[in-house]
PDB file of N, CA and C in Angstrom:
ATOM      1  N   UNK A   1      98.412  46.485  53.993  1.00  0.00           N
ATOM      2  CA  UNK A   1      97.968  46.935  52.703  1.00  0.00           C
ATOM      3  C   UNK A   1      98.062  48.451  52.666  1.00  0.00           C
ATOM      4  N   UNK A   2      98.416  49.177  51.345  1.00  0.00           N
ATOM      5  CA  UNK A   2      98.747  50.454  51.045  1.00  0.00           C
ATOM      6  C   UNK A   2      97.570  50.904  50.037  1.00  0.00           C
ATOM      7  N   UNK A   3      97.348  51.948  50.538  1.00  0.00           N
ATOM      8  CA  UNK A   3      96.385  52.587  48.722  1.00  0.00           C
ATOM      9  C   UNK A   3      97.656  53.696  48.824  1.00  0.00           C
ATOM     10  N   UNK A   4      96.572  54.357  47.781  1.00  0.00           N
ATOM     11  CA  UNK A   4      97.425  55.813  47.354  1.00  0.00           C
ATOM     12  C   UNK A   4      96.734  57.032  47.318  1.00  0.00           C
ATOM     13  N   UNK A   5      97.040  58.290  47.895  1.00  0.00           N
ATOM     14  CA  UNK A   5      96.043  59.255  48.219  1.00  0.00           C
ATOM     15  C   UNK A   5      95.930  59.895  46.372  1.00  0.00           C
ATOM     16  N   UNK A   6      95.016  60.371  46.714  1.00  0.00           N
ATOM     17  CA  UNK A   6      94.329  61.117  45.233  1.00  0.00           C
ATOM     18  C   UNK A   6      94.693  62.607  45.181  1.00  0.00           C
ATOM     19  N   UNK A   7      95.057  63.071  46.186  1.00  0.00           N
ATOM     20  CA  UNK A   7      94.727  64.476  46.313  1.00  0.00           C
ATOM     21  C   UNK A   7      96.028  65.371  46.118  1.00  0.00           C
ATOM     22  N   UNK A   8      97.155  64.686  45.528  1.00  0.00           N
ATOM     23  CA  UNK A   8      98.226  64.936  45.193  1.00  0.00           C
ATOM     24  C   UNK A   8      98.706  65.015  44.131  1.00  0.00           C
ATOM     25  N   UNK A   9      99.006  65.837  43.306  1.00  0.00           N
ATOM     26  CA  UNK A   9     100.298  65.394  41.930  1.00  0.00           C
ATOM     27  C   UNK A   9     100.515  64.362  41.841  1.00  0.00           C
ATOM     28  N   UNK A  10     100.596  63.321  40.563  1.00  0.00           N
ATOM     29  CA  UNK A  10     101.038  62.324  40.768  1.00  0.00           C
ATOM     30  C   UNK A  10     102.444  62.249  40.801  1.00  0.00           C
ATOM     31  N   UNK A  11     103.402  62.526  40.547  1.00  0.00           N
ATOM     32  CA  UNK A  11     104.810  62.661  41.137  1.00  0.00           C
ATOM     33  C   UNK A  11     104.782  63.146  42.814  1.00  0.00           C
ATOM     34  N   UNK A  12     104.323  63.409  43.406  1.00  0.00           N
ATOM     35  CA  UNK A  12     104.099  63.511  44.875  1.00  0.00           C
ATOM     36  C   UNK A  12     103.280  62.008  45.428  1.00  0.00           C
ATOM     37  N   UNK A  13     102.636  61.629  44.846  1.00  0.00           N
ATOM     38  CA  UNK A  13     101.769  60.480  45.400  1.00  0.00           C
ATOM     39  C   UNK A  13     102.580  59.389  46.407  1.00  0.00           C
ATOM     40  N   UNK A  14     101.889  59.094  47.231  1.00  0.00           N
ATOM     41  CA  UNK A  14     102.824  58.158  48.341  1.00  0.00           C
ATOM     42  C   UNK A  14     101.954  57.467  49.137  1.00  0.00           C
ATOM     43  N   UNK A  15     102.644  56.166  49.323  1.00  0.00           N
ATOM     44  CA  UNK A  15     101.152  54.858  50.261  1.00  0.00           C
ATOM     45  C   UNK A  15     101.402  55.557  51.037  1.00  0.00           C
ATOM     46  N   UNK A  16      99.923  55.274  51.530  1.00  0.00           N
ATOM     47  CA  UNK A  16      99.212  55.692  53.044  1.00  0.00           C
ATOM     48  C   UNK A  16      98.965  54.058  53.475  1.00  0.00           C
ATOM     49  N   UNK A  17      98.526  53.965  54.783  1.00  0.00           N
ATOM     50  CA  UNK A  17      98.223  53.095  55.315  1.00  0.00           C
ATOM     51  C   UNK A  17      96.567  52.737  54.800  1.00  0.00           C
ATOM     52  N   UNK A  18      96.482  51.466  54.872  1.00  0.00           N
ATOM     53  CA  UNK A  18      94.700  51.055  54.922  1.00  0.00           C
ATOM     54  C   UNK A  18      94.327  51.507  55.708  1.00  0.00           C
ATOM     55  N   UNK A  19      92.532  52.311  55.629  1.00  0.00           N
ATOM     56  CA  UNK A  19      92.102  52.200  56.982  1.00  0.00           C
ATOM     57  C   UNK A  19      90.724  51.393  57.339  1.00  0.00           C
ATOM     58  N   UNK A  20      90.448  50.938  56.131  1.00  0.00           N
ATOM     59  CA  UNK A  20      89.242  49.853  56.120  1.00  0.00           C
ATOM     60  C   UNK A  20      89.662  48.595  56.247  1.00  0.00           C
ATOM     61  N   UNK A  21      88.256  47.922  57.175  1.00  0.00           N
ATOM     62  CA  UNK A  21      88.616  46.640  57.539  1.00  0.00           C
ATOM     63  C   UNK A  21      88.406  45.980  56.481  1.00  0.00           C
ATOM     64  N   UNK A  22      88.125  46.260  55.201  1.00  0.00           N
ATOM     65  CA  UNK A  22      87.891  45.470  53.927  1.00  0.00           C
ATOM     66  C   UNK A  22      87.271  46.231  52.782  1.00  0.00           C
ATOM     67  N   UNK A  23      87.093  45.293  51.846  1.00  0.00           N
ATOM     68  CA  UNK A  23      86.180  46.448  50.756  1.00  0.00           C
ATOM     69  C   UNK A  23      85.137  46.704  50.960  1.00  0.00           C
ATOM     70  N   UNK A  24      84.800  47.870  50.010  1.00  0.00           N
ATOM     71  CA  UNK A  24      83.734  48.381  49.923  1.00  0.00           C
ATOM     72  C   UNK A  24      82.853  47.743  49.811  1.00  0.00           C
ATOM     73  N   UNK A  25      81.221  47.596  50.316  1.00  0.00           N
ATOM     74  CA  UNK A  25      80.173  47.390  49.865  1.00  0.00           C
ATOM     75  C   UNK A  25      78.724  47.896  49.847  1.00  0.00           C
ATOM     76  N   UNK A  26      77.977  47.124  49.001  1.00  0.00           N
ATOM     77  CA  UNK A  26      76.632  48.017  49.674  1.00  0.00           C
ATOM     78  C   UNK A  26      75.824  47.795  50.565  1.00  0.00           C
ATOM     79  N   UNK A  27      75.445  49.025  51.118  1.00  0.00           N
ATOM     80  CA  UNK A  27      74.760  49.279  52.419  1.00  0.00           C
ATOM     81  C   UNK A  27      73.533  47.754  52.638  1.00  0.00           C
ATOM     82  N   UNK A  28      74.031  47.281  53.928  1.00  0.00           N
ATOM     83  CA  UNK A  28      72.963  46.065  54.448  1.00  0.00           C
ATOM     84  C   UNK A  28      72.647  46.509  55.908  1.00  0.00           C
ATOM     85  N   UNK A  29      71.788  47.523  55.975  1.00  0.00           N
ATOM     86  CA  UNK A  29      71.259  48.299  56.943  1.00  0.00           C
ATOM     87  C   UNK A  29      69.990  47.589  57.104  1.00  0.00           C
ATOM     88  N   UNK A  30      69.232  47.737  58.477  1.00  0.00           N
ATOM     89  CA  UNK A  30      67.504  46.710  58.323  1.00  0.00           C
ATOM     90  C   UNK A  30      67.154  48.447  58.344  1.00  0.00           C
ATOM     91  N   UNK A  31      65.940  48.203  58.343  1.00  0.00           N
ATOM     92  CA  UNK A  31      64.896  49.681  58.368  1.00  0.00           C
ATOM     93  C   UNK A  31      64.950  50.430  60.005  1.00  0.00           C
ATOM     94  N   UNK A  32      65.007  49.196  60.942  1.00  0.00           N
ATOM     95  CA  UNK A  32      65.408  50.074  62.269  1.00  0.00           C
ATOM     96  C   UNK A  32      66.970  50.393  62.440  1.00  0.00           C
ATOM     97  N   UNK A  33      67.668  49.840  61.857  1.00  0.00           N
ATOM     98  CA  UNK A  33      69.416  50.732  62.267  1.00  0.00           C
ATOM     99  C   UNK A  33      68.684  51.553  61.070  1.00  0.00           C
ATOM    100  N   UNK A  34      68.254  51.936  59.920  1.00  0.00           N
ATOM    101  CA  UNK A  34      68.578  52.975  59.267  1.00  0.00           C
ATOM    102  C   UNK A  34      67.617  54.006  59.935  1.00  0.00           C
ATOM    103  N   UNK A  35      66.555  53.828  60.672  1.00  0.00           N
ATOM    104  CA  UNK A  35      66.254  55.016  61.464  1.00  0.00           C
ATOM    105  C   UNK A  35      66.746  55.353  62.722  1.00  0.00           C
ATOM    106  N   UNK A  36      67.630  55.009  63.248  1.00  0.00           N
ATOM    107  CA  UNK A  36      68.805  55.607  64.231  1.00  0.00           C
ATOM    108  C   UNK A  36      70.036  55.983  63.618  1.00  0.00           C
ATOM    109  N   UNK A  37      70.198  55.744  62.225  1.00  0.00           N
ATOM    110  CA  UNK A  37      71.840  56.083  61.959  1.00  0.00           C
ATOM    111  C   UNK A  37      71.529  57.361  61.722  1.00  0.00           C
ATOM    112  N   UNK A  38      72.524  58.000  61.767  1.00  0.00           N
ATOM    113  CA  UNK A  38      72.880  60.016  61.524  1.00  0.00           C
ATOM    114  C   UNK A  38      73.897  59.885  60.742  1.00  0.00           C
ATOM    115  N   UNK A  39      74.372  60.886  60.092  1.00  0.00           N
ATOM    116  CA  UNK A  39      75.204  61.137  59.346  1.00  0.00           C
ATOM    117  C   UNK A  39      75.940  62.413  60.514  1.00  0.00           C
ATOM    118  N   UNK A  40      76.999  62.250  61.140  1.00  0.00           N
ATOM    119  CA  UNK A  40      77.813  63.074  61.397  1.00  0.00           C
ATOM    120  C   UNK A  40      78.677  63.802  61.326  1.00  0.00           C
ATOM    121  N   UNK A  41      79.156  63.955  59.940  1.00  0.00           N
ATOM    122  CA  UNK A  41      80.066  64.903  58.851  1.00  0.00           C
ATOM    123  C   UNK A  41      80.350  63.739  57.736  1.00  0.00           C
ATOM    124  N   UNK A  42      80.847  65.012  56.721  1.00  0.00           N
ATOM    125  CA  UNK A  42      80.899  64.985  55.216  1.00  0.00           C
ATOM    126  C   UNK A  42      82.409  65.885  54.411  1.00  0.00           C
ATOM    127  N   UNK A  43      82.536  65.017  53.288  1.00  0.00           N
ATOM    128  CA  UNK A  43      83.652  65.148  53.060  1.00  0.00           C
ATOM    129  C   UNK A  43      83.555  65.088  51.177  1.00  0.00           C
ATOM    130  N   UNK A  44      83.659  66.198  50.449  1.00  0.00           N
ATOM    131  CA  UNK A  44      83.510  65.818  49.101  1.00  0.00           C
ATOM    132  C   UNK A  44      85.479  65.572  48.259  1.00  0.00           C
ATOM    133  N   UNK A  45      85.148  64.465  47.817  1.00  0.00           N
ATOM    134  CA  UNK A  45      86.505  64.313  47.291  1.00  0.00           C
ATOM    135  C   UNK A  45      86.100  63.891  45.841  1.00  0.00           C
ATOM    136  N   UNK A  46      87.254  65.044  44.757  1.00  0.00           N
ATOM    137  CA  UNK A  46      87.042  64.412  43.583  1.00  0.00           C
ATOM    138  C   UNK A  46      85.418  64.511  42.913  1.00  0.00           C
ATOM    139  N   UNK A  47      84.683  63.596  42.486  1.00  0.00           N
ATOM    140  CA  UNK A  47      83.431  63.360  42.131  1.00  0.00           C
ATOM    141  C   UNK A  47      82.694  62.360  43.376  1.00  0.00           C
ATOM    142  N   UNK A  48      83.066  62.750  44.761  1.00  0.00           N
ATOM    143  CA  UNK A  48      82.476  61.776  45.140  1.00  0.00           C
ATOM    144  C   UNK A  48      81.810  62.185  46.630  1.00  0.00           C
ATOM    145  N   UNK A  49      81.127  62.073  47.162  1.00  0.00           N
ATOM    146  CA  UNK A  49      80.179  62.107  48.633  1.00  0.00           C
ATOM    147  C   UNK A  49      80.773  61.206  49.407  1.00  0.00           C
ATOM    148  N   UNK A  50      81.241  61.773  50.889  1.00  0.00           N
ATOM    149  CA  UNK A  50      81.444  60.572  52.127  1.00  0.00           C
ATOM    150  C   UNK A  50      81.024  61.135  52.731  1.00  0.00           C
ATOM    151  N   UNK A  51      80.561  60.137  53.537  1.00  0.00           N
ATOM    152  CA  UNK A  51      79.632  60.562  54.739  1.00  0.00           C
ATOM    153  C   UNK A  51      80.149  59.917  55.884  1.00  0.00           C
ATOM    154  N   UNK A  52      80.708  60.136  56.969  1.00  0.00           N
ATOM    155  CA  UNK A  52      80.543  59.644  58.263  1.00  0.00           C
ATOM    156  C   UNK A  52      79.554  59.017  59.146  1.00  0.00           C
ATOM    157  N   UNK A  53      78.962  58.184  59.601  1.00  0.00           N
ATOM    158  CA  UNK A  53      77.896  57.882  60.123  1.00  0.00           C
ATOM    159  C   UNK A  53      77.953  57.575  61.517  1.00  0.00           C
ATOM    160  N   UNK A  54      77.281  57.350  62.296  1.00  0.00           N
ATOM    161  CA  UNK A  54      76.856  57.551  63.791  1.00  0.00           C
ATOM    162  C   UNK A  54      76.902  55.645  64.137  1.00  0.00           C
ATOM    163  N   UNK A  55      77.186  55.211  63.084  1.00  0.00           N
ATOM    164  CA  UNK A  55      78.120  53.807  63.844  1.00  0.00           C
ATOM    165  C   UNK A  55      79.629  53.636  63.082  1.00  0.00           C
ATOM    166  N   UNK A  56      79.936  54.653  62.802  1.00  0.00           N
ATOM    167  CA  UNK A  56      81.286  54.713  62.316  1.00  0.00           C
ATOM    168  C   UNK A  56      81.635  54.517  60.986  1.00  0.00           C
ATOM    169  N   UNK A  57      80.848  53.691  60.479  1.00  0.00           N
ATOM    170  CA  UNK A  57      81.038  53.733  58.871  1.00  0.00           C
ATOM    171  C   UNK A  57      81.188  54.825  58.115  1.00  0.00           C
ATOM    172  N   UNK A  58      81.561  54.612  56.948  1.00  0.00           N
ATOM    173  CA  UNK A  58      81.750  55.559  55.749  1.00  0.00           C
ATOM    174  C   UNK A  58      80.999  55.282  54.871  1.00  0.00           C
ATOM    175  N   UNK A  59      79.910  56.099  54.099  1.00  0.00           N
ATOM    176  CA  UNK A  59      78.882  56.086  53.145  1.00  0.00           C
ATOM    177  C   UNK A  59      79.530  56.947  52.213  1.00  0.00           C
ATOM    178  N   UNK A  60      79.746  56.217  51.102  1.00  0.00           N
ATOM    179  CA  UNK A  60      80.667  56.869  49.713  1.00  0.00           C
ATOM    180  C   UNK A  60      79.350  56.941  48.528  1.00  0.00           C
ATOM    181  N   UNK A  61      79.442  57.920  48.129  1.00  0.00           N
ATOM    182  CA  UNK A  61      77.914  58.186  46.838  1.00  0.00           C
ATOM    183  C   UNK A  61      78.829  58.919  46.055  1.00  0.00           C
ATOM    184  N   UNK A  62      78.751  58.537  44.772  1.00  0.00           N
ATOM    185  CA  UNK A  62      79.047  59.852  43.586  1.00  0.00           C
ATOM    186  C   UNK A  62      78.592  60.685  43.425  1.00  0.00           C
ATOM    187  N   UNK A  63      78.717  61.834  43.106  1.00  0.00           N
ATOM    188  CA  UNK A  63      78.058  63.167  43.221  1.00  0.00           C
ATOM    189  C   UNK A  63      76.914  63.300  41.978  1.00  0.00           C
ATOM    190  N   UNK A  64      77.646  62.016  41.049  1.00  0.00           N
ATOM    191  CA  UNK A  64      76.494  61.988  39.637  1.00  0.00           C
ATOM    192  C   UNK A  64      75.568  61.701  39.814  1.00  0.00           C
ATOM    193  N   UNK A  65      74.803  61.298  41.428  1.00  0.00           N
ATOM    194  CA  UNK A  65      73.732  60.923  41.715  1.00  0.00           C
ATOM    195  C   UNK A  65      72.670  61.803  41.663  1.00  0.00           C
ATOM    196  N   UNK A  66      72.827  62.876  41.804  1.00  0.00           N
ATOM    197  CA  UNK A  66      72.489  64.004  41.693  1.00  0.00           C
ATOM    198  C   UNK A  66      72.677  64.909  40.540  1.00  0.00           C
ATOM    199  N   UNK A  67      72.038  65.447  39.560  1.00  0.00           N
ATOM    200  CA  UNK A  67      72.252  65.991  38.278  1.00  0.00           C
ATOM    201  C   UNK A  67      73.182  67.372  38.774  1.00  0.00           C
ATOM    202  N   UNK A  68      72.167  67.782  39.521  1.00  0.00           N
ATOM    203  CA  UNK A  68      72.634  69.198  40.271  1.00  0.00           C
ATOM    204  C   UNK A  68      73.921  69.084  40.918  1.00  0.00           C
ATOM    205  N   UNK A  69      74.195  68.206  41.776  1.00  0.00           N
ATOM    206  CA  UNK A  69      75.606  68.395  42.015  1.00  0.00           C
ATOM    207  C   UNK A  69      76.427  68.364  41.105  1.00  0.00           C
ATOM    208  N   UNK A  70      76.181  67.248  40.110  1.00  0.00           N
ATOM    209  CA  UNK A  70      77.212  66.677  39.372  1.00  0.00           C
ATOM    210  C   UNK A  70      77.811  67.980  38.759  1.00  0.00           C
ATOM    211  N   UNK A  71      76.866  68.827  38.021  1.00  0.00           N
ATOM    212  CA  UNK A  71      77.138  70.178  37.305  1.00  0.00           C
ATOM    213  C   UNK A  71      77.338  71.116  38.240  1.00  0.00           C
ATOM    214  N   UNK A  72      77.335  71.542  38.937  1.00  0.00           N
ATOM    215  CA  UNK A  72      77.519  72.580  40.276  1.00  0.00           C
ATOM    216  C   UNK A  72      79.259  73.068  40.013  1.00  0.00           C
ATOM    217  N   UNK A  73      79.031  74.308  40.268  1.00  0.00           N
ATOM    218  CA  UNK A  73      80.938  74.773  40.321  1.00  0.00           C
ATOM    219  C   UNK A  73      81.329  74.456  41.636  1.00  0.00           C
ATOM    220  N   UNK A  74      82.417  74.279  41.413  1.00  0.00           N
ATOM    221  CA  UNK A  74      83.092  72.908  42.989  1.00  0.00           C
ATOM    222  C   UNK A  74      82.882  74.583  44.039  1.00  0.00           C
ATOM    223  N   UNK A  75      82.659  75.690  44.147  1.00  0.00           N
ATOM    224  CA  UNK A  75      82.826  76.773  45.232  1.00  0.00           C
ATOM    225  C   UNK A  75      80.811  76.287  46.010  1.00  0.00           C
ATOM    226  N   UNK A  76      80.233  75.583  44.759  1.00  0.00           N
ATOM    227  CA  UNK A  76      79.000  75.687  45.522  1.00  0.00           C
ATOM    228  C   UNK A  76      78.687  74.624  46.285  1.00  0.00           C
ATOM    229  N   UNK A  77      79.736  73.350  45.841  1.00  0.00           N
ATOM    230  CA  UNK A  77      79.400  72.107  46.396  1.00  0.00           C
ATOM    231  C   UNK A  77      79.562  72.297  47.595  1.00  0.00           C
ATOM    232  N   UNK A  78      80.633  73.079  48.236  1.00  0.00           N
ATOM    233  CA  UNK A  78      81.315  73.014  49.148  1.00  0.00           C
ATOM    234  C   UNK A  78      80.668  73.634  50.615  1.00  0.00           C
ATOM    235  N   UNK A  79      79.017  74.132  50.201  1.00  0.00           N
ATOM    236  CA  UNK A  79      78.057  74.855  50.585  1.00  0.00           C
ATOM    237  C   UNK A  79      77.308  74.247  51.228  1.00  0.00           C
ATOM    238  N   UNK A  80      77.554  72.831  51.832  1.00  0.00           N
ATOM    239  CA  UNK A  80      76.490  72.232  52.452  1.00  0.00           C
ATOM    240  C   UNK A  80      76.225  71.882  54.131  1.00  0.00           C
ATOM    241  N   UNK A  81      75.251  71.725  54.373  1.00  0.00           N
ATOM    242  CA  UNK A  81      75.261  71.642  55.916  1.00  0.00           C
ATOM    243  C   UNK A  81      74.772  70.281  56.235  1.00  0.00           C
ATOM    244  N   UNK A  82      74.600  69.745  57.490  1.00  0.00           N
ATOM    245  CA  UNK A  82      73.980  68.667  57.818  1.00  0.00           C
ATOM    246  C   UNK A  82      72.796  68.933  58.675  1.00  0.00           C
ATOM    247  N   UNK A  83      71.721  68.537  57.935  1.00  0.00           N
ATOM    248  CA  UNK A  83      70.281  69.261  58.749  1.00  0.00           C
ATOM    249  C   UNK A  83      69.619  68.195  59.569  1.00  0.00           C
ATOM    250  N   UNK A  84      68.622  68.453  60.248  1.00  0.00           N
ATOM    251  CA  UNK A  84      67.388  67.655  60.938  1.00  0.00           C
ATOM    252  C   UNK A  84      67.990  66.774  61.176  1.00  0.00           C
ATOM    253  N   UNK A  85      68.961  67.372  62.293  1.00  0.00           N
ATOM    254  CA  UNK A  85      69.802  66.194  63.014  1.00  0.00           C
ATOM    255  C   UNK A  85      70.698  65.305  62.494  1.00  0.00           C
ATOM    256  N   UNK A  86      70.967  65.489  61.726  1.00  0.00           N
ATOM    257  CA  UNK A  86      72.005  64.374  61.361  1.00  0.00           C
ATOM    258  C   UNK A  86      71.074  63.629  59.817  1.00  0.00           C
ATOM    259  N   UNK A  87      69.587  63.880  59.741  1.00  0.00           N
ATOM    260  CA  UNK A  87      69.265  62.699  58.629  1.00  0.00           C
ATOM    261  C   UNK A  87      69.011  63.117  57.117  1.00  0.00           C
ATOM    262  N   UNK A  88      69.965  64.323  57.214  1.00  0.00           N
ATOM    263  CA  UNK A  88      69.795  64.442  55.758  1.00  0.00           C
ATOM    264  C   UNK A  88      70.586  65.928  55.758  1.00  0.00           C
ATOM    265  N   UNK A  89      71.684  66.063  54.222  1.00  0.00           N
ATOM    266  CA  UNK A  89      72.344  67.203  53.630  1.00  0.00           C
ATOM    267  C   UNK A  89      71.548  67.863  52.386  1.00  0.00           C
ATOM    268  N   UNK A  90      72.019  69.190  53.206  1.00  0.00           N
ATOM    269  CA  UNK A  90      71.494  70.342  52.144  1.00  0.00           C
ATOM    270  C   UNK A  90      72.678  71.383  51.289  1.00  0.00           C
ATOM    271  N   UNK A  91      72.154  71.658  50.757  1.00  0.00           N
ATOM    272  CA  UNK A  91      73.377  72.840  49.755  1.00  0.00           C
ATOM    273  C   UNK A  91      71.970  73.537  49.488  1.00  0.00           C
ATOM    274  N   UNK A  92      72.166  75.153  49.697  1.00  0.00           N
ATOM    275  CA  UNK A  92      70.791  75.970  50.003  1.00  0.00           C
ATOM    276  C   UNK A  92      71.868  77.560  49.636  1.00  0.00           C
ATOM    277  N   UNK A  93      72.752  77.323  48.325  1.00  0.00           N
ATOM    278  CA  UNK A  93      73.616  78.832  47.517  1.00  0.00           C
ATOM    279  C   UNK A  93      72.931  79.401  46.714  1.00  0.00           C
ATOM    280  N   UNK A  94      71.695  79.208  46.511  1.00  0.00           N
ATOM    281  CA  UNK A  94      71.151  80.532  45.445  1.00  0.00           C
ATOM    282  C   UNK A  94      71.320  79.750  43.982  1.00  0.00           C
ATOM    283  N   UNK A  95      72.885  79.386  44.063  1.00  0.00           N
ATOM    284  CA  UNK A  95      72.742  78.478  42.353  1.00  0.00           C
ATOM    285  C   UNK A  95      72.582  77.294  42.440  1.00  0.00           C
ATOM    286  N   UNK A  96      72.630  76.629  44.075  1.00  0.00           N
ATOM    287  CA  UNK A  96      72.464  75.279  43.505  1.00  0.00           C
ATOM    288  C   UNK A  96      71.350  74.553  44.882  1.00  0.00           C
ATOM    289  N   UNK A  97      70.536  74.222  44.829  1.00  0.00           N
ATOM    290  CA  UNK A  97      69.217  73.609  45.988  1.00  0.00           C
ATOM    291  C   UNK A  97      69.360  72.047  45.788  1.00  0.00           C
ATOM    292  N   UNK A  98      69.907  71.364  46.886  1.00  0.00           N
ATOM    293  CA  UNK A  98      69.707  70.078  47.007  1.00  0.00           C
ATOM    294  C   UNK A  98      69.366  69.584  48.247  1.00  0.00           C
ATOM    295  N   UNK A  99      68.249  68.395  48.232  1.00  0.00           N
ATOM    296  CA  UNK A  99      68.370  68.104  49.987  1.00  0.00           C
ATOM    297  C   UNK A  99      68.440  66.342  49.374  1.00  0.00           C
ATOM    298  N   UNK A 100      69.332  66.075  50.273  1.00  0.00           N
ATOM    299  CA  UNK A 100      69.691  64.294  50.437  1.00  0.00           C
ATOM    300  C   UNK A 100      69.916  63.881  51.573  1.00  0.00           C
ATOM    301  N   UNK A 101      68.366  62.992  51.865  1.00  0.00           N
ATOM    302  CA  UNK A 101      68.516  62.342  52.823  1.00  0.00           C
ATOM    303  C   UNK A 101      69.120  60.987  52.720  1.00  0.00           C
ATOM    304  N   UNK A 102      69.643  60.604  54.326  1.00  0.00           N
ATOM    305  CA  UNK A 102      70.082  59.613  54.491  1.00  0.00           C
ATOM    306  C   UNK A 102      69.669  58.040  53.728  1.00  0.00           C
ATOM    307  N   UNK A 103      68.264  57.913  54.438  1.00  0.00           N
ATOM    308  CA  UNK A 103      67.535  57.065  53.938  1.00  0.00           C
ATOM    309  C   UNK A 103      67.687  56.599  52.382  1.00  0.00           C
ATOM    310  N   UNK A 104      67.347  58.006  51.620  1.00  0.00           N
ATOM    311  CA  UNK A 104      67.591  57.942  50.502  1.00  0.00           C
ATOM    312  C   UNK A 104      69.281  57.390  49.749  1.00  0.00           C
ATOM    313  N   UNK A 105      70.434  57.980  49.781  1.00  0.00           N
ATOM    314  CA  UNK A 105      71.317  57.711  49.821  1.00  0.00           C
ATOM    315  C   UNK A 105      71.672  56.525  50.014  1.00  0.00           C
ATOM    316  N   UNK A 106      71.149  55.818  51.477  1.00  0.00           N
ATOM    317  CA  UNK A 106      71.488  54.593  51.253  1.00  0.00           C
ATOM    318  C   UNK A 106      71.203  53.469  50.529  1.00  0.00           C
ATOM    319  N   UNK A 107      69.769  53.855  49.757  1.00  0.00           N
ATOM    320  CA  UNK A 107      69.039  53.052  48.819  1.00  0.00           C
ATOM    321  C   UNK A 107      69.664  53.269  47.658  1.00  0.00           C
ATOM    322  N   UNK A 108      70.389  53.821  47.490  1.00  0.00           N
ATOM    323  CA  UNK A 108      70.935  54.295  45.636  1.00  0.00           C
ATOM    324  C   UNK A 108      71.938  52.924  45.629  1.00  0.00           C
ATOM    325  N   UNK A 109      71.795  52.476  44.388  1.00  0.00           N
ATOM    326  CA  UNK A 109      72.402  51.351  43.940  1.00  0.00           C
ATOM    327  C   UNK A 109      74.189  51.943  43.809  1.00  0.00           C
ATOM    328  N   UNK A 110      74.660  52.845  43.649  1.00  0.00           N
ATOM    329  CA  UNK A 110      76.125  53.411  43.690  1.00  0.00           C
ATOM    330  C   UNK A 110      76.664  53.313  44.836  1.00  0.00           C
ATOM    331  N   UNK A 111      75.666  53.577  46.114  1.00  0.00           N
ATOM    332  CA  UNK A 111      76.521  53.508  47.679  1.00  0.00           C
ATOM    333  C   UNK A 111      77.329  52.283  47.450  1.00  0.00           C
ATOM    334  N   UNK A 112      78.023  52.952  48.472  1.00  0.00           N
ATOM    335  CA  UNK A 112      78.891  51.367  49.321  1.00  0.00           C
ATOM    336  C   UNK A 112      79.402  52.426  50.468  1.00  0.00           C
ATOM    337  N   UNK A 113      79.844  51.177  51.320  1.00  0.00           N
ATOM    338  CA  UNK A 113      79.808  51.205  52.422  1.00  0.00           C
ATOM    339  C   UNK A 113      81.258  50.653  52.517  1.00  0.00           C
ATOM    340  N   UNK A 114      81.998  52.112  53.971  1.00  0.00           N
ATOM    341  CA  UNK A 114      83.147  51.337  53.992  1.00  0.00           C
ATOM    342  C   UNK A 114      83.267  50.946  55.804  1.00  0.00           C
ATOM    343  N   UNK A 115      83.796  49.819  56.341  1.00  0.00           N
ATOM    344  CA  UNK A 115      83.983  49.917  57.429  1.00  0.00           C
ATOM    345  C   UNK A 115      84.753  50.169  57.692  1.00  0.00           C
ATOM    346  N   UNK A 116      85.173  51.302  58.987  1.00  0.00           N
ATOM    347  CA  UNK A 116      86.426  51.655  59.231  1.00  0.00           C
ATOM    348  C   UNK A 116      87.049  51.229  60.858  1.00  0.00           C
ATOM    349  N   UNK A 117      87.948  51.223  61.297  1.00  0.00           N
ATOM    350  CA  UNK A 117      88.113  50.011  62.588  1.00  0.00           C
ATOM    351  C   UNK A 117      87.512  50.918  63.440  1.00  0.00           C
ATOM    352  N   UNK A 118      87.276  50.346  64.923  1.00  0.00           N
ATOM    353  CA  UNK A 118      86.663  50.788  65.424  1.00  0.00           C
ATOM    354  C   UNK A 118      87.648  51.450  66.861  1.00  0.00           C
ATOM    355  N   UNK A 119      87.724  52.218  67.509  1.00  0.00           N
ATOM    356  CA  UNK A 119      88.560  52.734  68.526  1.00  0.00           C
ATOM    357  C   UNK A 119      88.473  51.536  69.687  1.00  0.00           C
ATOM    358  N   UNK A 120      89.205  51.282  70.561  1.00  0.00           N
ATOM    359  CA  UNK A 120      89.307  50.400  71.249  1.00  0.00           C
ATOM    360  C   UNK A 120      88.647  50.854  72.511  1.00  0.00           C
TER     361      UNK A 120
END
C-alpha cells in the first residue's frame, strides 16, 4: 500500500511506502500503560500534532484542539519543548502559552493512534 506525502506541490507529489500496520484509531490505553507512556518527540504537520511515544506509536491530534494553537503564527508553533520528562508539551514564546499533557491528549475524542512496525 502507497499514500502520498503532503508536503510537496502537488505536481511533485509521489507514493511513499506505508508505514502503519493499519489505520488509524483511537487511543485504547488502560490508566497504567498511560502512566508509563512518554512522549519522545514531536512533529507539527499541516494543522496537525504527532507525537512519538515510548512504545512506538504515533499520537496524531489537530492543532484545533487547542484555540491557541490553532490561531498561533506557524514561527510560534514551532516553539515547543517536551517537558517533565516526556509527559507533557509546552510552547512558552511570549505570544503564545500552552501546556498539553499526555494524559490529556489522549482523552480528546480527535486522537488516533497510529501503529507503526516495530524494529526487529
Amino acid at each position: 500500500m502507497s499514500r502520498l506525502t503532503l508536503d510537496e506541490p502537488e505536481s511533485d507529489i509521489q507514493p511513499v511506502p506505508e508505514r502503519r500496520r493499519g489505520p488509524r484509531h483511537p487511543p485504547t490505553y488502560t490508566a497504567d500503560e498511560i502512566a508509563s507512556l512518554r512522549i519522545v518527540k514531536c512533529q507539527l504537520r499541516r494543522n496537525f500534532l504527532f507525537c512519538q511515544l515510548s512504545d512506538g506509536n504515533l499520537l496524531c491530534t489537530p492543532l484545533a484542539v487547542s484555540p491557541s494553537l490553532a490561531e498561533a503564527p506557524p514561527w510560534a508553533l514551532y516553539q515547543w519543548q517536551v517537558v517533565e520528562e516526556g509527559e507533557a508539551i509546552l510552547w512558552n514564546t511570549g505570544i503564545l502559552c500552552e501546556h498539553l499533557d499526555l494524559p490529556g491528549l489522549l482523552a480528546l475524542p480527535e486522537a488516533l493512534i497510529s501503529e507503526l512496525p516495530r524494529a526487529s
